[in-house]
C-alpha atoms as a PDB file:
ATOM      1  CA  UNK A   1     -18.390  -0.343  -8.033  1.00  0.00           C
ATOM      2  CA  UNK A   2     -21.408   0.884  -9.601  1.00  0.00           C
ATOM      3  CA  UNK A   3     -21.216   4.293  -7.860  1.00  0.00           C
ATOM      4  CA  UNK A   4     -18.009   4.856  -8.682  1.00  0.00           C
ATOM      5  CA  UNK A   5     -17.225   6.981 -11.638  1.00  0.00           C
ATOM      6  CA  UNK A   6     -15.383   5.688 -14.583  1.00  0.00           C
ATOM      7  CA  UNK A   7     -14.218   7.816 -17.238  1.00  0.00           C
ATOM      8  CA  UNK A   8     -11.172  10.324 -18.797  1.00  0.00           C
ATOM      9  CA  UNK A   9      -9.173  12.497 -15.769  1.00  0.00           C
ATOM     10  CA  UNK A  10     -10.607  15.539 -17.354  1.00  0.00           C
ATOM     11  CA  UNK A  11     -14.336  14.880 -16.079  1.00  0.00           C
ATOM     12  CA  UNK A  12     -16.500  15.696 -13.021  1.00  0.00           C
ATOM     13  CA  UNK A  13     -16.854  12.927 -10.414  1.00  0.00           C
ATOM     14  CA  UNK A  14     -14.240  10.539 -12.298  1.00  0.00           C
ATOM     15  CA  UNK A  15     -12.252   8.460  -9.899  1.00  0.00           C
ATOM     16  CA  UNK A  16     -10.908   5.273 -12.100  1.00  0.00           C
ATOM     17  CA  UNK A  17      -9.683   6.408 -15.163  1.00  0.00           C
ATOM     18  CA  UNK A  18      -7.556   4.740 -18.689  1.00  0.00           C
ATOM     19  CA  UNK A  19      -3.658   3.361 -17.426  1.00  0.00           C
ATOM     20  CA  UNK A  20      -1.218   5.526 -19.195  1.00  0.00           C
ATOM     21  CA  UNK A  21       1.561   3.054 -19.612  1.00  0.00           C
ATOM     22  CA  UNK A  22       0.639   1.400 -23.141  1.00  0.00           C
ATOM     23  CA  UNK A  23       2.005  -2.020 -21.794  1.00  0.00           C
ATOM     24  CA  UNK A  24       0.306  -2.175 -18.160  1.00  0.00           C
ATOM     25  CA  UNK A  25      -2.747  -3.870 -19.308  1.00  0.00           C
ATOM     26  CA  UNK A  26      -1.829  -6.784 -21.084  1.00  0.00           C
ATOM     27  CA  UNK A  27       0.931  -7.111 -17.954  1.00  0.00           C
ATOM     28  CA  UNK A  28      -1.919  -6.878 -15.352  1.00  0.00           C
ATOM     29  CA  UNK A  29      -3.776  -9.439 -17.274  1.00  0.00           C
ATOM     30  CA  UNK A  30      -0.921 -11.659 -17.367  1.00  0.00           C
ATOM     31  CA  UNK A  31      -0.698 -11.108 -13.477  1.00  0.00           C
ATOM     32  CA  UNK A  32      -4.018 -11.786 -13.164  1.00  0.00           C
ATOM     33  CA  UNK A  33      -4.145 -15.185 -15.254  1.00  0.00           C
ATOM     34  CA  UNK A  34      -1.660 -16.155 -13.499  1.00  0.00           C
ATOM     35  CA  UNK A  35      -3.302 -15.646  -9.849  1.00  0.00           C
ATOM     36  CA  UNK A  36      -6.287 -17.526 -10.994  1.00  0.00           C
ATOM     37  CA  UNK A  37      -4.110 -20.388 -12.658  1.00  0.00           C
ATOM     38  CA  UNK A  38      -3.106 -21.174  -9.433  1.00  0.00           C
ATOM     39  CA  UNK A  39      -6.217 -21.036  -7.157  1.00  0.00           C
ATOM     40  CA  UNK A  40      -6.907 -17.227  -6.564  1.00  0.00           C
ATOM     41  CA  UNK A  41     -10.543 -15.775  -7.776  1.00  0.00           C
ATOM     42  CA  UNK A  42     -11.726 -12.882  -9.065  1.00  0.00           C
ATOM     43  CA  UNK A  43     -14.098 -11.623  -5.781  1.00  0.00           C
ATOM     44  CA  UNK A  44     -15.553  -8.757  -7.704  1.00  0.00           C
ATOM     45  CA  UNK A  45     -16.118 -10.090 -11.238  1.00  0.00           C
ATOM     46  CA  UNK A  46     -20.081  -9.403 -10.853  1.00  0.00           C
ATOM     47  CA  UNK A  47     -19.014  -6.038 -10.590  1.00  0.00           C
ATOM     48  CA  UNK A  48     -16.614  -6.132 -13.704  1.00  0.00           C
ATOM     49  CA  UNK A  49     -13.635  -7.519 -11.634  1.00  0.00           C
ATOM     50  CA  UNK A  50     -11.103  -8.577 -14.257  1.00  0.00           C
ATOM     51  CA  UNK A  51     -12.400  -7.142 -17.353  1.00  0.00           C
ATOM     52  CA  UNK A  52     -10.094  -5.192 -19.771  1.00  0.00           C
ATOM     53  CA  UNK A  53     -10.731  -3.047 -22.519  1.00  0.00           C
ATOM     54  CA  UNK A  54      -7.256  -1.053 -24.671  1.00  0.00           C
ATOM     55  CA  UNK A  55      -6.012   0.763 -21.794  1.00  0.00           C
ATOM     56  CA  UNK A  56      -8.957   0.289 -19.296  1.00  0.00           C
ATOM     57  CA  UNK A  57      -8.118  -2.144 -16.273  1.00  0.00           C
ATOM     58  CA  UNK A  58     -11.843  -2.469 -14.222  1.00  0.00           C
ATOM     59  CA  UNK A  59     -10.624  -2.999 -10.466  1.00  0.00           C
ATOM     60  CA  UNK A  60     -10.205  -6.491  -9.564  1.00  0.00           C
ATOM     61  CA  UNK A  61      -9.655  -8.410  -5.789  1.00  0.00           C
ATOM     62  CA  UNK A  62      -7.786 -11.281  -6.018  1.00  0.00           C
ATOM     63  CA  UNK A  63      -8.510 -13.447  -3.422  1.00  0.00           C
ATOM     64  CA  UNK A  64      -6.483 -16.096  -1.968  1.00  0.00           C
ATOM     65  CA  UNK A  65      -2.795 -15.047  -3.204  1.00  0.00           C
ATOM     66  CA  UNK A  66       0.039 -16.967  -2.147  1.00  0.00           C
ATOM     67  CA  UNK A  67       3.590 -16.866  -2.824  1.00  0.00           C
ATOM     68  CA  UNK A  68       3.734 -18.701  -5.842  1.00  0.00           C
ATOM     69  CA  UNK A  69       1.529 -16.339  -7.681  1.00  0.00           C
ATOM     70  CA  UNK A  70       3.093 -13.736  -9.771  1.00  0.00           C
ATOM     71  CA  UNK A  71       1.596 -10.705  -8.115  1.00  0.00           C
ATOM     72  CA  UNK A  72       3.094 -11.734  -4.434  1.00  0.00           C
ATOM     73  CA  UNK A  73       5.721 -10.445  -5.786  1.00  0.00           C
ATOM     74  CA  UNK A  74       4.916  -7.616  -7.885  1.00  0.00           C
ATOM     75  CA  UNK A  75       5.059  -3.782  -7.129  1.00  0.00           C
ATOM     76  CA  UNK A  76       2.075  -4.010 -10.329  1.00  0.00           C
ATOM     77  CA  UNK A  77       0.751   0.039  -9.322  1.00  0.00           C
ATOM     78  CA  UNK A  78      -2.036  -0.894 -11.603  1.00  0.00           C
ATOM     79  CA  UNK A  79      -5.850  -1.549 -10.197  1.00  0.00           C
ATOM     80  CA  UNK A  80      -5.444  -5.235  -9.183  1.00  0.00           C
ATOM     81  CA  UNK A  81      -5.865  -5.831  -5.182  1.00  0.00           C
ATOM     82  CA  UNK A  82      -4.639  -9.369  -4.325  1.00  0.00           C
ATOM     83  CA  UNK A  83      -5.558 -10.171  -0.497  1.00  0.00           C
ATOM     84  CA  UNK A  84      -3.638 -12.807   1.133  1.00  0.00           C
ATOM     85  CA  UNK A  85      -4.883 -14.299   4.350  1.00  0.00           C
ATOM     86  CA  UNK A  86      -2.291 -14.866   7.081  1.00  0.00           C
ATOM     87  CA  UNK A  87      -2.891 -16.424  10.628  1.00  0.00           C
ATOM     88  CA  UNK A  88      -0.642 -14.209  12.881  1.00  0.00           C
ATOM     89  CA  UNK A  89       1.366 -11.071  12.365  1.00  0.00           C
ATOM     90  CA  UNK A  90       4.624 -12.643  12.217  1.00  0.00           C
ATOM     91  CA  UNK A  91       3.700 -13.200   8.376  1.00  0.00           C
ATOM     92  CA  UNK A  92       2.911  -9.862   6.642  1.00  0.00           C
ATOM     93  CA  UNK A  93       5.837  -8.352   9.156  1.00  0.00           C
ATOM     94  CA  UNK A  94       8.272 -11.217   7.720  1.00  0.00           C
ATOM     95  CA  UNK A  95       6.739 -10.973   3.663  1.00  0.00           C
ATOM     96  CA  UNK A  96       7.429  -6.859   4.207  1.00  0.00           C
ATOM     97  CA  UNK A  97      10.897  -7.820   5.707  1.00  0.00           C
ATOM     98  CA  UNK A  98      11.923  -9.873   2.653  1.00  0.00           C
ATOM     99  CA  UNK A  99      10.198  -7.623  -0.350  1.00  0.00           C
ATOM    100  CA  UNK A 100      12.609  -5.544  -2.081  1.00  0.00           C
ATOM    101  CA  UNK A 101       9.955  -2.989  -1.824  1.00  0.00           C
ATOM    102  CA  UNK A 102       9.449  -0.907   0.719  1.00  0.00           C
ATOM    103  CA  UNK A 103       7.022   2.201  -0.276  1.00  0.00           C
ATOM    104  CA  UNK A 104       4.063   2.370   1.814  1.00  0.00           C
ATOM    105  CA  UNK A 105       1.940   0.569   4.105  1.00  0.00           C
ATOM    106  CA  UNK A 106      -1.825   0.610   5.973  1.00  0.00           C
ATOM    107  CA  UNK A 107      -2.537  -0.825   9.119  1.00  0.00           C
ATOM    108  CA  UNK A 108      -5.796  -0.665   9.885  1.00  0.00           C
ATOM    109  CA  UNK A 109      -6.119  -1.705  13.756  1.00  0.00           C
ATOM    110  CA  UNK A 110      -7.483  -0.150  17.133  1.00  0.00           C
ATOM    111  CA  UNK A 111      -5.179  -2.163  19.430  1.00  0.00           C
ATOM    112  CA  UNK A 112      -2.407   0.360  20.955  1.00  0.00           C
ATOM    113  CA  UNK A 113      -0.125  -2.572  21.957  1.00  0.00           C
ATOM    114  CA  UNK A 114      -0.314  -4.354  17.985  1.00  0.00           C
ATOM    115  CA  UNK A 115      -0.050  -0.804  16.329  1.00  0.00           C
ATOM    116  CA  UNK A 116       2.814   0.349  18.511  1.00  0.00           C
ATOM    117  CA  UNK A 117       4.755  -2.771  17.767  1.00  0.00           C
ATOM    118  CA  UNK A 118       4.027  -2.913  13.928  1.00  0.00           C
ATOM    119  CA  UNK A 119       5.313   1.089  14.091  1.00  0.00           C
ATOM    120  CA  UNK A 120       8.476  -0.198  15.713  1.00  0.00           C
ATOM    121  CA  UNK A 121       9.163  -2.845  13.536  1.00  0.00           C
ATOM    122  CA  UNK A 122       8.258  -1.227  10.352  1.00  0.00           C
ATOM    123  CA  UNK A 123       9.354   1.557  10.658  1.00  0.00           C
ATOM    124  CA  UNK A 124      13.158   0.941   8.621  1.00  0.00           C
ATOM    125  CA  UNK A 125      11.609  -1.634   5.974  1.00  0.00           C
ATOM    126  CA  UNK A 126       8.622   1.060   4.684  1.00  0.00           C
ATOM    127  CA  UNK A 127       9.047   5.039   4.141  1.00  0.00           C
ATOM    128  CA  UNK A 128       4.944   5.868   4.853  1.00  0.00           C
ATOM    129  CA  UNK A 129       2.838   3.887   7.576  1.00  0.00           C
ATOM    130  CA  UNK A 130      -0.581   4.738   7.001  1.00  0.00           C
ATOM    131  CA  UNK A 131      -2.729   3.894  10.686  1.00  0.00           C
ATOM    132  CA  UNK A 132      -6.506   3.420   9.573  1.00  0.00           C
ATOM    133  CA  UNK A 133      -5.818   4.921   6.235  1.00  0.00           C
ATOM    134  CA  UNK A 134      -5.533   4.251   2.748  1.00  0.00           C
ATOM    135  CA  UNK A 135      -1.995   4.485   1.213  1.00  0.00           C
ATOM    136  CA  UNK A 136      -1.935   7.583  -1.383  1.00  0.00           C
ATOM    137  CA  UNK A 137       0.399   9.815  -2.814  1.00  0.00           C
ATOM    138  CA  UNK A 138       2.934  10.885  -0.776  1.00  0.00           C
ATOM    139  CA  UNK A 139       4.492  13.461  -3.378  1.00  0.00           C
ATOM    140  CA  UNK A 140       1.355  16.043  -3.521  1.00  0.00           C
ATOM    141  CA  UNK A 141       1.425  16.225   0.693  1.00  0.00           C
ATOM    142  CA  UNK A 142       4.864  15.304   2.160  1.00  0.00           C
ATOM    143  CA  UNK A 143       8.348  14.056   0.735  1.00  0.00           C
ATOM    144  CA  UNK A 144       8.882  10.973  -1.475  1.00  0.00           C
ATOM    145  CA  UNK A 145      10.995   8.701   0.804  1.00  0.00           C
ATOM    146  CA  UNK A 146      10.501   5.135  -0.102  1.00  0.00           C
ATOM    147  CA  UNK A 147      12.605   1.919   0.884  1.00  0.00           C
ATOM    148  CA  UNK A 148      14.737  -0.421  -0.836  1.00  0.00           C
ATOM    149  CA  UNK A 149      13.593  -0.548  -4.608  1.00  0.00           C
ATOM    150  CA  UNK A 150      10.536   1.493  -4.249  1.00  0.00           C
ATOM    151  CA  UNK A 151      12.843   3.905  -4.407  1.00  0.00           C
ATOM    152  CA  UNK A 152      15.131   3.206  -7.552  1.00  0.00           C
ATOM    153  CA  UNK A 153      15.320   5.199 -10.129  1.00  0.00           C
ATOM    154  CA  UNK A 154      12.952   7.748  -9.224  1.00  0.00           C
ATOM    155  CA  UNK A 155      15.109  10.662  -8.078  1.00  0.00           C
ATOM    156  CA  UNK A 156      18.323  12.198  -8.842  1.00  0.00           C
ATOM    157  CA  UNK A 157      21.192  11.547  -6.375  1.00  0.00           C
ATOM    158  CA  UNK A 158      20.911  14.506  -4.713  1.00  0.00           C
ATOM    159  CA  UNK A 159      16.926  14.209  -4.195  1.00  0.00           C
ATOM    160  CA  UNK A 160      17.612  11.149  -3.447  1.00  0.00           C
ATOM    161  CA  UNK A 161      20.187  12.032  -0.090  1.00  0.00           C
ATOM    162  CA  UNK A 162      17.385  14.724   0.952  1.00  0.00           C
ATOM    163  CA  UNK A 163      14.667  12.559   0.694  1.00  0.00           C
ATOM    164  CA  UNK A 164      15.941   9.547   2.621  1.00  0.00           C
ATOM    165  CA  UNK A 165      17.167  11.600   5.338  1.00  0.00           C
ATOM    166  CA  UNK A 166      13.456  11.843   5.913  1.00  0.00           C
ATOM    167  CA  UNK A 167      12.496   9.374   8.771  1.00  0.00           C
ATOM    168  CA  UNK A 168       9.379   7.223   8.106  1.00  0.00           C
ATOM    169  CA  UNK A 169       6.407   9.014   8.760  1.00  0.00           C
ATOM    170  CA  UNK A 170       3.007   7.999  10.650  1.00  0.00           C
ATOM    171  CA  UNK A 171       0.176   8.936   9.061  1.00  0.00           C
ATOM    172  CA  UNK A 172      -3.506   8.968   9.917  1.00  0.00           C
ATOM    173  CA  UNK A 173      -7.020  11.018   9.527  1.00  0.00           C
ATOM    174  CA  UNK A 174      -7.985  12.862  11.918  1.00  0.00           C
ATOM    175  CA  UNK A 175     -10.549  11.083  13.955  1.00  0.00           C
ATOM    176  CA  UNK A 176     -11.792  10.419  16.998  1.00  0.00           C
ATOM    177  CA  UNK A 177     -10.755   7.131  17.311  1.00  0.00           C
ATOM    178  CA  UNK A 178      -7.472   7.857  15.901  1.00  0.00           C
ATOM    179  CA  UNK A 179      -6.811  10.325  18.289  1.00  0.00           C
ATOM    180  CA  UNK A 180      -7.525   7.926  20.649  1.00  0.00           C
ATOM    181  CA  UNK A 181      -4.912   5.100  19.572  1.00  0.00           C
ATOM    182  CA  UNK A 182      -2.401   7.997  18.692  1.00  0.00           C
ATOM    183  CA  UNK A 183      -3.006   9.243  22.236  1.00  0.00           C
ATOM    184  CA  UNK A 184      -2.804   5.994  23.952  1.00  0.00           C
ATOM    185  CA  UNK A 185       0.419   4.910  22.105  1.00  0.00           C
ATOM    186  CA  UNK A 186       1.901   8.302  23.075  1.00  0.00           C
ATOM    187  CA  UNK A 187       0.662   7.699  27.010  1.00  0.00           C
ATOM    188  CA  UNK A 188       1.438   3.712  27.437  1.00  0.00           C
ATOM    189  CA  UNK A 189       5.256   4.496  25.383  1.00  0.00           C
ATOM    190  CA  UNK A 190       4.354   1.570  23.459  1.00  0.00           C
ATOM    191  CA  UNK A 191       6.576   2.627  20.357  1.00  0.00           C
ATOM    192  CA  UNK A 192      10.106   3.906  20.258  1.00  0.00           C
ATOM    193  CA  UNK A 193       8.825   5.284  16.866  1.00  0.00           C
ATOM    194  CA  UNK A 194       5.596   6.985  17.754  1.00  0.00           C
ATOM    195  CA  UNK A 195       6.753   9.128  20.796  1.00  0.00           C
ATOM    196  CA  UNK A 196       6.898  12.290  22.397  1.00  0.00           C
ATOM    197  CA  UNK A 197      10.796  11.647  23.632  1.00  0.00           C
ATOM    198  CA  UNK A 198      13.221  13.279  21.391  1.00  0.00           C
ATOM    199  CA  UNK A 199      16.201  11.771  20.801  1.00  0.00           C
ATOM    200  CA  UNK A 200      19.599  12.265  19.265  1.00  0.00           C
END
């Protein structure tokens, strides 16, 4: 983290800056607390993980976070990363499934066949799939069009019918090895999502 610049939006080279919501500290600390209350740690607290000062959250990765941890639940858009292991892909597919959120999601994966089905299955619960990329903000290069609460309250009901007439979108950088997967899910018809065949 030490590389990373941390500072007001108005400087050079500034990439974490102040929260602007007066309460979102003290309610990422209280989300954090209550993470390590119940077994998670703070993996990055060398670095400054978990430290907060007025409206200054340092990043902090929460690591192990299970459901009966506050932030499981929590769509906190504030600097906290909690990391929950899982053993098969049944379990982040099923914990997306049952979230009343639904705004954006990154797989990060090589395997066509894996990919192609996490597309598929994705594809109504979350309104961006990222493949090997970061989620970001989806206003400043394409339209808003979250899922399920994600998207309450954010646009006016006639945005609202535009945007979510929007079909999920996958997203990726431009790379060879994305081409690659992108290619071979295209070639093997592994998705009914991800596919050349146009259909009405």
């Amino acid at each position: 983290m030490k590389h990373i610049g941390i500072g007001m939006p108005w400087q050079q080279g500034i990439t974490i800056t102040p929260l602007a919501e007066p309460e979102k500290p003290a309610y990422l600390k209280a989300c954090i607390d209550d993470a390590l209350s119940k077994g998670a740690e703070v993996l990055n607290e060398a670095d400054g993980g978990g430290a907060i000062y007025e409206s200054f959250v340092h990043p902090t990765v929460l690591y192990p976070v299970n459901n009966d941890m506050k932030i499981y639940h929590e769509e906190q858009f504030g600097p906290v990363i909690p990391i929950v292991p899982f053993r098969s892909l049944s379990e982040p597919v099923e914990y997306i499934m049952n979230s009343p959120y639904g705004q954006q999601v990154s797989i990060f994966s090589q395997d066509t066949a894996a990919v192609s089905l996490l597309i598929d299955t994705l594809a109504n619960q979350i309104g961006r799939i990222n493949l090997n990329s970061q989620c970001q903000r989806s206003p400043d290069t394409f339209p808003f069009n979250g899922r399920k609460d994600s998207a309450d309250g954010t646009l006016s009901v006639d945005e609202a019918l535009i945007a979510f007439s929007v079909d999920s979108m996958v997203v990726t950088k431009q790379t060879p090895e994305n081409e690659k997967l992108i290619k071979s899910i295209l070639e093997t018809g592994g998705s009914r999502r991800l596919t050349n065949e146009v259909s009405f």
